[in-house]
Protein backbone atom coordinates (compact mmCIF):
# COMPACT_ATOMS: atom_id res chain seq x y z
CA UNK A 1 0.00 0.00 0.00
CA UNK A 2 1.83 3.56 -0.85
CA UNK A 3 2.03 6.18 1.47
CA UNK A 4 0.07 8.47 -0.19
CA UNK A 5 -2.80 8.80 -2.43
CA UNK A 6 -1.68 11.47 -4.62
CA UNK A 7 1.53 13.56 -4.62
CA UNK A 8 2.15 16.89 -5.83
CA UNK A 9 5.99 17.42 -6.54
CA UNK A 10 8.05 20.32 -7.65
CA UNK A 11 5.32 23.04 -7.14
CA UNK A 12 5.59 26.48 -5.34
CA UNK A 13 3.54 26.28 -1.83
CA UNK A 14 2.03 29.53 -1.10
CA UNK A 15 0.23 30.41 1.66
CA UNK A 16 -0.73 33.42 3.21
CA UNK A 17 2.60 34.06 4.90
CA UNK A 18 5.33 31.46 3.17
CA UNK A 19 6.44 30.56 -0.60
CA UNK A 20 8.66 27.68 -0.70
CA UNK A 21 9.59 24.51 -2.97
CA UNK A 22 8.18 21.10 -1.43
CA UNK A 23 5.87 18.43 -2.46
CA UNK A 24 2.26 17.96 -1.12
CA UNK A 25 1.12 14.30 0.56
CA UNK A 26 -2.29 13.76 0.55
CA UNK A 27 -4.51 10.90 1.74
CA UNK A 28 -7.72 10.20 2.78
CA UNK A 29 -8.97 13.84 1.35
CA UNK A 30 -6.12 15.79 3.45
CA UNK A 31 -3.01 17.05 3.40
CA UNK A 32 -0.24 14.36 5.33
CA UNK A 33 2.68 15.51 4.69
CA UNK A 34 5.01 18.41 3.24
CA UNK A 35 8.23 18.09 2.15
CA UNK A 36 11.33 16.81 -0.71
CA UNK A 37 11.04 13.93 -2.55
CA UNK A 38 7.37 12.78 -1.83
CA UNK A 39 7.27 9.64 -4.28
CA UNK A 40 5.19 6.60 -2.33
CA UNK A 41 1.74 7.64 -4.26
CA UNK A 42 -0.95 5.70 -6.11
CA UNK A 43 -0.77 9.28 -8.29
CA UNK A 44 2.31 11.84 -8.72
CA UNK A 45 1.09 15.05 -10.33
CA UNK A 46 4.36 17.13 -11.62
CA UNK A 47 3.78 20.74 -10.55
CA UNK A 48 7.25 22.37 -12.08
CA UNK A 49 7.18 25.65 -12.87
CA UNK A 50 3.73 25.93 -10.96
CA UNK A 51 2.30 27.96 -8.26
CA UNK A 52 -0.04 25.24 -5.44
CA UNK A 53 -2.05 27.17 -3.86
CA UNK A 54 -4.68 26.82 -1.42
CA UNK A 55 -8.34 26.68 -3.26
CA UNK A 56 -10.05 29.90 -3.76
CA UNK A 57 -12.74 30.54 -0.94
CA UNK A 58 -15.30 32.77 -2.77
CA UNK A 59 -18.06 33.74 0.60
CA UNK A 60 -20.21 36.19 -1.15
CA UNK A 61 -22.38 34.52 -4.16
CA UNK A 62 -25.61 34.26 -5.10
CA UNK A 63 -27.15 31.10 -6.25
CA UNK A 64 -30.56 29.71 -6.93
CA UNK A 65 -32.05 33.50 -4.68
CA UNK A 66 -35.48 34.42 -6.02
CA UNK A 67 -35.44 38.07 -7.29
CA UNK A 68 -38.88 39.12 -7.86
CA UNK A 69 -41.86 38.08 -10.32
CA UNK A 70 -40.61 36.63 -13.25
CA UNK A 71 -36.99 36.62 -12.62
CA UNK A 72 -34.55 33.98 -12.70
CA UNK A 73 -31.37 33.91 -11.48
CA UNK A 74 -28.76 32.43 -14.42
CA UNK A 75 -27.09 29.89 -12.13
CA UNK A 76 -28.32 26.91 -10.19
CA UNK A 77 -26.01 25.03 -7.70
CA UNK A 78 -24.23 22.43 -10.29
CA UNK A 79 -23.58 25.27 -12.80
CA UNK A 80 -22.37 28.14 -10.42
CA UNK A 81 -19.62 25.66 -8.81
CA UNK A 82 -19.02 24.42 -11.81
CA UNK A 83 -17.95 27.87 -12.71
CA UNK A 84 -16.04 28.55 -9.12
CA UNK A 85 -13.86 25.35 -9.53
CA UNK A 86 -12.93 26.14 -13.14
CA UNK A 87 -11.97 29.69 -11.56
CA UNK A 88 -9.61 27.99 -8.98
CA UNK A 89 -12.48 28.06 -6.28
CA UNK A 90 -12.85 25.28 -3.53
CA UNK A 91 -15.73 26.92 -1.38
CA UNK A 92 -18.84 29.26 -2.18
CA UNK A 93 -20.76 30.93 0.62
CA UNK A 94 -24.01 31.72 -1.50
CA UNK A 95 -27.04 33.38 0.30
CA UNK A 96 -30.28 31.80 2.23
CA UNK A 97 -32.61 34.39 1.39
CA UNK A 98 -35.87 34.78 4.03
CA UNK A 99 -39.20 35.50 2.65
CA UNK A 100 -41.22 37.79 4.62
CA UNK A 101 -43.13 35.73 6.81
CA UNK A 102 -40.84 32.35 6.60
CA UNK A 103 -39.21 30.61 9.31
CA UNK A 104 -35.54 30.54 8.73
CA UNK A 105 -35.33 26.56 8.87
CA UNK A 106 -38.12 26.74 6.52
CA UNK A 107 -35.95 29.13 3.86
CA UNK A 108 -32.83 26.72 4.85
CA UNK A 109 -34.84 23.34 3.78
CA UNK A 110 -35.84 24.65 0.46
CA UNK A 111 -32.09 25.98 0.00
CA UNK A 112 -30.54 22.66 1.13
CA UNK A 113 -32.94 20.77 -1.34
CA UNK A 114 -31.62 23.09 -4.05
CA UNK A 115 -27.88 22.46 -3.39
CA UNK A 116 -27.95 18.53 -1.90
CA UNK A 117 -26.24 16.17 -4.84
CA UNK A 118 -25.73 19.62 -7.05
CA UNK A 119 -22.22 21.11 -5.66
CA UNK A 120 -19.24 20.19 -7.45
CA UNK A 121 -17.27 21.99 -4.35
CA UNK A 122 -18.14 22.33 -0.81
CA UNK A 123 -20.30 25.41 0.32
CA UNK A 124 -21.79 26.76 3.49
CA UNK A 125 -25.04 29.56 3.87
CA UNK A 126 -25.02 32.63 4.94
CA UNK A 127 -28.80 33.67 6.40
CA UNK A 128 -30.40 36.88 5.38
CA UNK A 129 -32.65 38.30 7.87
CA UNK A 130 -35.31 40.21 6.24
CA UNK A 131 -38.06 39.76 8.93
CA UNK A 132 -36.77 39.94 12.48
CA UNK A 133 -39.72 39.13 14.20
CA UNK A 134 -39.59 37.94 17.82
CA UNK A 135 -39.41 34.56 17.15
CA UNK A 136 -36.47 34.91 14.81
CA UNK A 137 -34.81 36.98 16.86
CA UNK A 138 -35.21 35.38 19.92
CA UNK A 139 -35.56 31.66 18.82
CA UNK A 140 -34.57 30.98 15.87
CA UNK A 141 -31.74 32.56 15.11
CA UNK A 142 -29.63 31.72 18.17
CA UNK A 143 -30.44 27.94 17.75
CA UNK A 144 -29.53 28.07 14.21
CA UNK A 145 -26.16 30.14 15.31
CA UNK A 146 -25.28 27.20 17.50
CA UNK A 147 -25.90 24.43 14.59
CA UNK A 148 -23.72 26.26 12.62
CA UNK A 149 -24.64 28.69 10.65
CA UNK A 150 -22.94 31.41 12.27
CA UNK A 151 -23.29 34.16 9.57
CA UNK A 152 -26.25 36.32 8.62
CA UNK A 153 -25.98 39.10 6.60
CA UNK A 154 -28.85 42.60 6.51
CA UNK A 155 -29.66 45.30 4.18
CA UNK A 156 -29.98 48.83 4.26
CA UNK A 157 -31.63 49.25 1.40
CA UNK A 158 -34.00 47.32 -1.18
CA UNK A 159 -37.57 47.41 -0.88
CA UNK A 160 -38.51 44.05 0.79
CA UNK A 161 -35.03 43.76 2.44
CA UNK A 162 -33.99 47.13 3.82
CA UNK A 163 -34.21 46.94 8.00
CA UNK A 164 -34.33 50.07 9.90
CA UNK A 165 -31.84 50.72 12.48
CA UNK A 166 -33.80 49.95 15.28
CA UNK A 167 -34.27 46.36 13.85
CA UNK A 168 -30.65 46.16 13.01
CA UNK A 169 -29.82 47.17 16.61
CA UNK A 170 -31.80 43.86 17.29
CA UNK A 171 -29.87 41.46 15.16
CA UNK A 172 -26.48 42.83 15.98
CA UNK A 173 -27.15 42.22 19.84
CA UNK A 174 -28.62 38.75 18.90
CA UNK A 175 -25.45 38.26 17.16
CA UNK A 176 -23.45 39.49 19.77
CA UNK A 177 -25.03 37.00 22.39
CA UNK A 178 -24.96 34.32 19.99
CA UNK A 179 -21.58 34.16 18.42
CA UNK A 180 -22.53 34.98 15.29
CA UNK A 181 -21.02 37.19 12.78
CA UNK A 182 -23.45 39.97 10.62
CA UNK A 183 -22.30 41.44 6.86
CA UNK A 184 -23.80 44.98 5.96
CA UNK A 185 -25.08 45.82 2.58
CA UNK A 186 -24.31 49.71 3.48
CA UNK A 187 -26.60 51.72 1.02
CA UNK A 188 -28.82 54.32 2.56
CA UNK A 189 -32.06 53.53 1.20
CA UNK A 190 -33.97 56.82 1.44
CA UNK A 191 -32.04 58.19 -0.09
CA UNK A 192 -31.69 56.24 -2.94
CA UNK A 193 -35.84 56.06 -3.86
CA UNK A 194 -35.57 60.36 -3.32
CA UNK A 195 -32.71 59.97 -5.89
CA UNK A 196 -34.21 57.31 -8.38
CA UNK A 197 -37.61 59.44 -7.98
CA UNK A 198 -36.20 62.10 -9.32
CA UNK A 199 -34.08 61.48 -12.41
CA UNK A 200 -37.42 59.43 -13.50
CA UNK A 201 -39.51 62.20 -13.34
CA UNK A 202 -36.42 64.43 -15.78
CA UNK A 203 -36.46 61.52 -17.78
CA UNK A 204 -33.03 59.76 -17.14
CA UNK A 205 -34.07 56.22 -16.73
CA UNK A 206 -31.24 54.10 -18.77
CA UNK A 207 -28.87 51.75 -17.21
CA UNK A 208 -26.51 54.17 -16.88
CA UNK A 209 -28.62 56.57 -14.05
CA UNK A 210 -28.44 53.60 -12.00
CA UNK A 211 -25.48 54.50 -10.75
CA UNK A 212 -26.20 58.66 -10.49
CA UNK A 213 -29.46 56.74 -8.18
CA UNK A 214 -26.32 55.34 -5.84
CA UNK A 215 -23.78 57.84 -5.92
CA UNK A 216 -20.91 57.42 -3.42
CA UNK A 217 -22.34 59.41 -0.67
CA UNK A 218 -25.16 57.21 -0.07
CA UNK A 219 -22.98 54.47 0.39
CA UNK A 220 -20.42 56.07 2.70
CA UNK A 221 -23.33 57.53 4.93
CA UNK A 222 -25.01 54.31 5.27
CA UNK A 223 -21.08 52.79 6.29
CA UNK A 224 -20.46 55.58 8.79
CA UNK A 225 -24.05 54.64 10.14
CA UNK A 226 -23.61 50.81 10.22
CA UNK A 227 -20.38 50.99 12.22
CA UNK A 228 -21.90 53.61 14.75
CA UNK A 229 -24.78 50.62 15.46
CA UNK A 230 -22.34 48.21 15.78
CA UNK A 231 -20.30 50.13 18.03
CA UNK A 232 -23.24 50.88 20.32
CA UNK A 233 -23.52 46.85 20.30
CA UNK A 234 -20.04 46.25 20.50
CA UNK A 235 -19.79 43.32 18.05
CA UNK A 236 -17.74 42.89 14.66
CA UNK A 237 -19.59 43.33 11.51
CA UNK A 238 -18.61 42.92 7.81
CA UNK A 239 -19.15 45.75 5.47
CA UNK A 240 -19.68 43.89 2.14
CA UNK A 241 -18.80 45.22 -1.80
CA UNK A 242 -17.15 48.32 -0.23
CA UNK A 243 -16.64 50.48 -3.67
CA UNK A 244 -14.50 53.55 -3.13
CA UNK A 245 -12.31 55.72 -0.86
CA UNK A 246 -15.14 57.51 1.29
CA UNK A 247 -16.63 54.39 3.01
CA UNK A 248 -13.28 52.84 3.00
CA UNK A 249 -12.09 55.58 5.34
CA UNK A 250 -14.94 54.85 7.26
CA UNK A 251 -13.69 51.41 8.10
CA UNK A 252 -10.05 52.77 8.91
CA UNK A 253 -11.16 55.52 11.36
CA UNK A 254 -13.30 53.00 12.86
CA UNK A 255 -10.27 50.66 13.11
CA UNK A 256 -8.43 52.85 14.87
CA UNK A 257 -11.09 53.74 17.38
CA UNK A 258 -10.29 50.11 18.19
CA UNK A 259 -13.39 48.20 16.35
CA UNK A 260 -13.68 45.21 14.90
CA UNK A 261 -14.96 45.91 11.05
CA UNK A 262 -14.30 43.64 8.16
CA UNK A 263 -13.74 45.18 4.86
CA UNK A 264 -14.87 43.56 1.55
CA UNK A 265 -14.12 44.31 -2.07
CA UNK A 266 -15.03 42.56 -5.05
CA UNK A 267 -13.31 42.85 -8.87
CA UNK A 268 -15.84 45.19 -10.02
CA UNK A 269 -14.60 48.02 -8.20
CA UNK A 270 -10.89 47.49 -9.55
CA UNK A 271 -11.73 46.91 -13.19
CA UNK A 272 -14.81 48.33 -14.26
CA UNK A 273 -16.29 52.12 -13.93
CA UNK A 274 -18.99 54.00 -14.42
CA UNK A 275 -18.63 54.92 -18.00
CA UNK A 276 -18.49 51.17 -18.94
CA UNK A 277 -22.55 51.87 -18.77
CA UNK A 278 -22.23 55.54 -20.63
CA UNK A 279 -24.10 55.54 -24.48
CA UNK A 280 -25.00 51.97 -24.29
CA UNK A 281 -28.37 52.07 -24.12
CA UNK A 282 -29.60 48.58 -22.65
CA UNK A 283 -25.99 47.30 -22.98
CA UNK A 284 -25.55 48.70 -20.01
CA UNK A 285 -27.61 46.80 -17.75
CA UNK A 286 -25.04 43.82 -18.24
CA UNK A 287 -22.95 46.13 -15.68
CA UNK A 288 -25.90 46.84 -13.46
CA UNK A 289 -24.96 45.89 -9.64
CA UNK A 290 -25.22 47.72 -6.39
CA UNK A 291 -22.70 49.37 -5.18
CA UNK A 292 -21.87 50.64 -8.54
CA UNK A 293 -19.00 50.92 -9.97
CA UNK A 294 -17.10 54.25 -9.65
CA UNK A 295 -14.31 55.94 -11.92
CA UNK A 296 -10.92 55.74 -11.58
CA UNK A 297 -9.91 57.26 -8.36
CA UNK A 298 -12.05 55.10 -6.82
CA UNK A 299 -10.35 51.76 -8.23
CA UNK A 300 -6.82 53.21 -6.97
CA UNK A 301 -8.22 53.58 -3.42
CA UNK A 302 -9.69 49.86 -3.84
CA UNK A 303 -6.29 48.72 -4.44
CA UNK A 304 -4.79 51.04 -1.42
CA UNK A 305 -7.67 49.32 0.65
CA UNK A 306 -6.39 45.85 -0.44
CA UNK A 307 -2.57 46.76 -0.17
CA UNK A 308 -3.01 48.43 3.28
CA UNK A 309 -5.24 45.34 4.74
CA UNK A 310 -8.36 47.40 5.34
CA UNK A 311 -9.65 44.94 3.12
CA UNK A 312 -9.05 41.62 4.18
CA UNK A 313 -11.59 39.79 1.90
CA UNK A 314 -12.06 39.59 -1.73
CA UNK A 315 -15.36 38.22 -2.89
CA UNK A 316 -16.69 38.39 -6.09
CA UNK A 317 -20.82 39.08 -5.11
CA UNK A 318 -21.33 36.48 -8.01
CA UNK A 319 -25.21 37.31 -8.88
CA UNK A 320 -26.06 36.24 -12.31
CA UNK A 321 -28.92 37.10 -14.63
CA UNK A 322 -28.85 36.44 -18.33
CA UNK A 323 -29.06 39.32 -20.25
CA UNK A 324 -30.61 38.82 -23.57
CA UNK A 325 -33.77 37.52 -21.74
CA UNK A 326 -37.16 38.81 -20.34
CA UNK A 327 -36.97 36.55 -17.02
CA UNK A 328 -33.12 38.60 -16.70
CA UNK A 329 -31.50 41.70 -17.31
CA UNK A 330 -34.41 42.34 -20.24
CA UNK A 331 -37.09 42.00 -18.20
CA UNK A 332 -40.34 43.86 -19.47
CA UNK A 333 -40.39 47.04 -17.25
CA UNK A 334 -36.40 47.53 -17.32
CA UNK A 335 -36.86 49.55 -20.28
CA UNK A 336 -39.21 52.13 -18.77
CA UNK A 337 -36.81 52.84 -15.81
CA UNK A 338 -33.42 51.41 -14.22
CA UNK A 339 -35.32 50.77 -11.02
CA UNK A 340 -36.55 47.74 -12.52
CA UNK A 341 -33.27 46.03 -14.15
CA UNK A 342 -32.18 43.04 -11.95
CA UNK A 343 -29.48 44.01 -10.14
CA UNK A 344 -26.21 42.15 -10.00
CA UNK A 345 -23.00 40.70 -12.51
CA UNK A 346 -21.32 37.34 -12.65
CA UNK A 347 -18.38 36.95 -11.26
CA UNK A 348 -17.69 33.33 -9.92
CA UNK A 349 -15.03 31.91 -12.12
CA UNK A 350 -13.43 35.10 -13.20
CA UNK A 351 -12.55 36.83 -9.53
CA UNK A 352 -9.55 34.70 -9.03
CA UNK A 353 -7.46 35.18 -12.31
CA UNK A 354 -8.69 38.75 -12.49
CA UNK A 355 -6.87 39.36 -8.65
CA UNK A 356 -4.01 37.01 -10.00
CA UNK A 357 -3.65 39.11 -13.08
CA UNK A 358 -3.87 42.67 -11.99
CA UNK A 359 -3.06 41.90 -8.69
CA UNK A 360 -0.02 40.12 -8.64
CA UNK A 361 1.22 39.50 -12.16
CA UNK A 362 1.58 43.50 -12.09
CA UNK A 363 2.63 43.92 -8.89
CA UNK A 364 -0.04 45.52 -7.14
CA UNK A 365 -0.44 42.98 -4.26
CA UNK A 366 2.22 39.70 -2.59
CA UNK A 367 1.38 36.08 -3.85
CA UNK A 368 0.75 35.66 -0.39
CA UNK A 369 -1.56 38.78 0.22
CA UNK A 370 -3.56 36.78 -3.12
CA UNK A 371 -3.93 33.45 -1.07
CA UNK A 372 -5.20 35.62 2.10
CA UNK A 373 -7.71 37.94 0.36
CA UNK A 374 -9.18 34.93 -1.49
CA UNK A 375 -8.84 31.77 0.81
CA UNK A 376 -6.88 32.31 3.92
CA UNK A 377 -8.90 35.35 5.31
CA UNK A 378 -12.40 34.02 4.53
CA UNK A 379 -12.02 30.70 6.75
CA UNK A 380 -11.08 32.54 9.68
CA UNK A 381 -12.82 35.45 9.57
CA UNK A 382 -16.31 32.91 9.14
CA UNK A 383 -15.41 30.13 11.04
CA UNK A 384 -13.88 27.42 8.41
CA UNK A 385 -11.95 24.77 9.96
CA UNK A 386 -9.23 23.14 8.01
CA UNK A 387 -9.72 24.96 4.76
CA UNK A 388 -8.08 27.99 3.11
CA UNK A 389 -4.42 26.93 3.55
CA UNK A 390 -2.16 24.07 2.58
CA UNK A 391 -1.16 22.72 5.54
CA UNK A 392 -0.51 19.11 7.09
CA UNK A 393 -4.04 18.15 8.50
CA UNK A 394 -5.50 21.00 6.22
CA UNK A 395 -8.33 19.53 3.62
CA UNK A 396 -6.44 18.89 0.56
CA UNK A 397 -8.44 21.77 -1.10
CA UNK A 398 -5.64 22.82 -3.74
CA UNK A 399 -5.47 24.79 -7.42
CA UNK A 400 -2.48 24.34 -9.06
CA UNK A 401 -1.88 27.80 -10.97
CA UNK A 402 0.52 28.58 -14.37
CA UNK A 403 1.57 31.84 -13.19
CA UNK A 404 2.83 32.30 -17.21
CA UNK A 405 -0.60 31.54 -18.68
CA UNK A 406 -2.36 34.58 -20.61
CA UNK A 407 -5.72 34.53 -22.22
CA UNK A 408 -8.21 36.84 -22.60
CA UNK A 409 -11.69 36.66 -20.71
CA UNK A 410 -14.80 35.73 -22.92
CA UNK A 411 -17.87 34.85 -22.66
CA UNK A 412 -17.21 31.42 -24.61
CA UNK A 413 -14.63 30.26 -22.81
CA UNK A 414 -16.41 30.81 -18.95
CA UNK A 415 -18.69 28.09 -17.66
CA UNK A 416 -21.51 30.10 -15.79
CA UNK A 417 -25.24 30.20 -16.82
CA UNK A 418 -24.90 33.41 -17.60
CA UNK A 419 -24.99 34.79 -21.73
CA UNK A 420 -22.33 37.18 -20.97
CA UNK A 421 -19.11 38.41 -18.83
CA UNK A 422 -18.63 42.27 -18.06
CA UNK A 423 -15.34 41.62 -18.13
CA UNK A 424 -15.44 40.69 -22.04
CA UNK A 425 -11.76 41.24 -23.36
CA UNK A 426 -9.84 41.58 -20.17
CA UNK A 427 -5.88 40.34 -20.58
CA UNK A 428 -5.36 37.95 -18.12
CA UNK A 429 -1.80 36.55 -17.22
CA UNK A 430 -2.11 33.39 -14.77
CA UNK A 431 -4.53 30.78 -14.62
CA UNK A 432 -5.66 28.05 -12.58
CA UNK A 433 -4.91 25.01 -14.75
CA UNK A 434 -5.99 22.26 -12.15
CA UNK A 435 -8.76 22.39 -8.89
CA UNK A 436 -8.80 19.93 -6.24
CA UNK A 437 -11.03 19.08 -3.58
CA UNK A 438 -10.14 17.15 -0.77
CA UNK A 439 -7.73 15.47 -2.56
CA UNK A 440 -9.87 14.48 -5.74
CA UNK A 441 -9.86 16.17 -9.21
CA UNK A 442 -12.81 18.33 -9.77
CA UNK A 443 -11.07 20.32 -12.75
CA UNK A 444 -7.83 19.15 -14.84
CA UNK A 445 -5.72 20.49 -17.77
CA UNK A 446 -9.30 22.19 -18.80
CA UNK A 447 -11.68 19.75 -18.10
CA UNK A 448 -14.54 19.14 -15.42
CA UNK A 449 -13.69 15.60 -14.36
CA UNK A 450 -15.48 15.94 -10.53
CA UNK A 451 -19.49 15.25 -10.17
CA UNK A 452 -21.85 17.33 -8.86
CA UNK A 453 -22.20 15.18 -5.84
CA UNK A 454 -18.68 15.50 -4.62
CA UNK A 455 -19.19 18.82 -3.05
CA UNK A 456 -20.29 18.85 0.65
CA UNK A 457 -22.29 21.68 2.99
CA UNK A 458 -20.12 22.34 6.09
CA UNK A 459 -21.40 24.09 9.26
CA UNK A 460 -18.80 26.18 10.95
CA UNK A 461 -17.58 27.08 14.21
CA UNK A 462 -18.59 30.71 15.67
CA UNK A 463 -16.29 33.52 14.06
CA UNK A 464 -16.14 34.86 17.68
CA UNK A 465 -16.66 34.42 21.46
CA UNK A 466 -20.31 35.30 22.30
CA UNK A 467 -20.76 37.31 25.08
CA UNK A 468 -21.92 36.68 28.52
CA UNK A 469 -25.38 36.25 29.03
């Protein structure tokens, strides 16, 4: 009997602190052993000249979410990890969404039936709390908390979503008590509708006034007002899709007050701007997504908050709708106003090599910062054990990247239900040529070779120590 199931030799280990030369043992789905001249293996896989990284951790997607009469989202559970483990990705974190009304086990059951047997990588939920009621607050959530599902995430804005403070006062100090750990959509949402309201009524209701409906102020206001609640409660929060300077700042004057706030970027706000909706008519609402993205000054202060570790998670808010189709971006009443396009871009496969690319291949960011902002940082900061690093006893969750590999983005080439990529035509240089979970193939040399019944939900442990009741 060898000692291993599968060797990886020659390779560059990187995690989010070392790069060094050594070969990877793994059996029995984990990582056994590090070091030279690993050969006792039913499989050796020759990494020279290639980067082994830990697999991407991707915990802000959107998968199988209902979106409002007659719209579909473009991804179910087998194609949107299909997608993430052709993009390098090991874990998704997608979204139970709560109906007004709904129990949260209830929401959970129907989302579990959706994923069970459909995941070619392993995923955990996030619950969003869009009804607080008593029972939620005071039952349902806390039990849930200690099964493990120990994130939630609430909005401040969006019609049936948007909680007002005194309700998100509630959930923090449930969260707070129970261990749990609460993501902000900061967008103030009066402000918004007195926006949208009037460039309707002047007549400005293309995709492109979406974003002059969301300008930057809105979102730094509702940032500013998110931490304040969260200070009151003393807990840790996560501000989510953080798109500019302004609300970044926010984060780093709170961090030096001494508080606990997670920053979150995605590759939107490095890559895209405003004028990529400008004199496209409906074209533009391919690049429809909330926050918007900015202009230039506001990608450079992305990259300062990535650089500078006032971002320590990069998610790519994955949200998919097809555009060429009434039940997506083309929906019926999009045309009379941007109110009504459904709001969000895929992203699933693309967020790693875009990070890789203009990240590190230019210089911008550390091979190791990479593996923190897109694997190591998300299992600790949401209570993942053994995942996001490559490590003896880690999972043997592993991409093996060609750090010399260019291409250029297209929608052909990407493997997400969506009919188009907003990043059409973006140079990439290095690629993940190879994903493997827990020690098993799920992509190789371009190729799916993993089933959709591989992938496994996880509960996690609490992100912090609850407080004393």
């Amino acid at each position: 009997m060898a000692a291993f199931d599968t060797v990886i030799r020659r390779g560059t280990i990187a995690t989010a602190s070392e790069t060094y030369k050594a070969d990877v043992g793994i059996r029995d789905g984990r990582i056994v052993s590090i070091g030279e001249a690993l050969t006792d293996a039913d499989e050796v896989v020759d990494a020279a000249g290639m980067l082994v990284l830990p697999g991407g951790i991707d915990s802000h997607v959107h998968i199988s979410q209902p979106s409002g009469p007659g719209i579909v989202m473009a991804d179910d559970f087998a194609s949107a990890t299909r997608a993430a483990a052709f993009g390098g990705n090991t874990f998704v974190m997608p979204y139970c969404l709560q109906a007004k009304g709904q129990p949260l086990r209830e929401a959970l059951k129907d989302y579990h039936a959706l994923a069970d047997q459909n995941c070619h990588i392993d995923h955990s939920f996030h619950l969003i709390i869009a009804d607080p009621t008593e029972s939620v607050l005071g039952q349902e959530l806390p039990a849930l908390v200690a099964d493990g599902y120990t994130s939630l995430k609430i909005f401040m804005t969006y019609a049936d979503l948007a909680l007002s403070d005194f309700q998100i006062l509630e959930v923090l100090a449930v969260a707070r008590e129970s261990g749990a750990l609460v993501q902000i959509h900061a967008e103030n949402y009066d402000a918004i509708r007195f926006l949208a309201d009037r460039l309707e009524r002047a007549g400005n209701t293309g995709p492109y006034f979406h974003g002059k409906s969301r300008p930057i102020v809105v979102e730094r206001e509702a940032t500013s007002r998110a931490i304040s609640l969260a200070e009151l409660i003393d807990v840790p929060i996560v501000i989510v899709h953080v798109s500019n300077r302004e609300a970044m700042d926010e984060i780093r004057r709170a961090r030096m007050r001494g508080l606990t706030i997670h920053g979150e970027t995605c590759p939107q706000y490095l890559v895209l701007t405003e004028d990529d909706l400008k004199d496209l008519g409906m074209e533009g609402a391919k690049y429809v997504c909330s926050p918007p993205p900015r202009d230039k000054a506001s990608q450079q202060a992305c990259w300062e908050g990535l650089q500078q570790g006032i971002f320590s998670l990069f998610s790519s808010d994955h949200c998919p709708f097809r555009y060429d189709d009434e039940a997506g971006k083309l929906t019926p009443n999009a045309r009379s106003s941007f109110r009504w396009i459904p709001n969000g871009i895929p992203g699933i496969e693309t967020r790693l090599p875009i990070l890789f690319s203009e990240g590190v291949s230019k210089g911008r960011i550390s091979l190791n910062q990479f593996v923190a902002l897109t694997a190591t940082n998300h299992a600790k900061t949401y209570g993942l054990a053994r995942k996001g690093s490559i490590a003896v006893g880690y999972d043997a969750d592993i991409a093996i990247w060609d750090p010399g590999r260019t291409a250029t983005l297209s929608q052909k080439d990407l493997h997400h239900g969506a009919d188009y990529t907003p990043y059409e035509g973006l140079e990439i240089t290095g690629w993940p040529i190879a994903t493997m979970l827990r020690g098993r193939f799920v992509v190789r040399e371009g190729k799916l070779v993993g089933d959709k019944s591989y992938g496994r939900y996880l509960s996690r442990g609490k992100p912090f120590k609850p407080s004393a009741p």
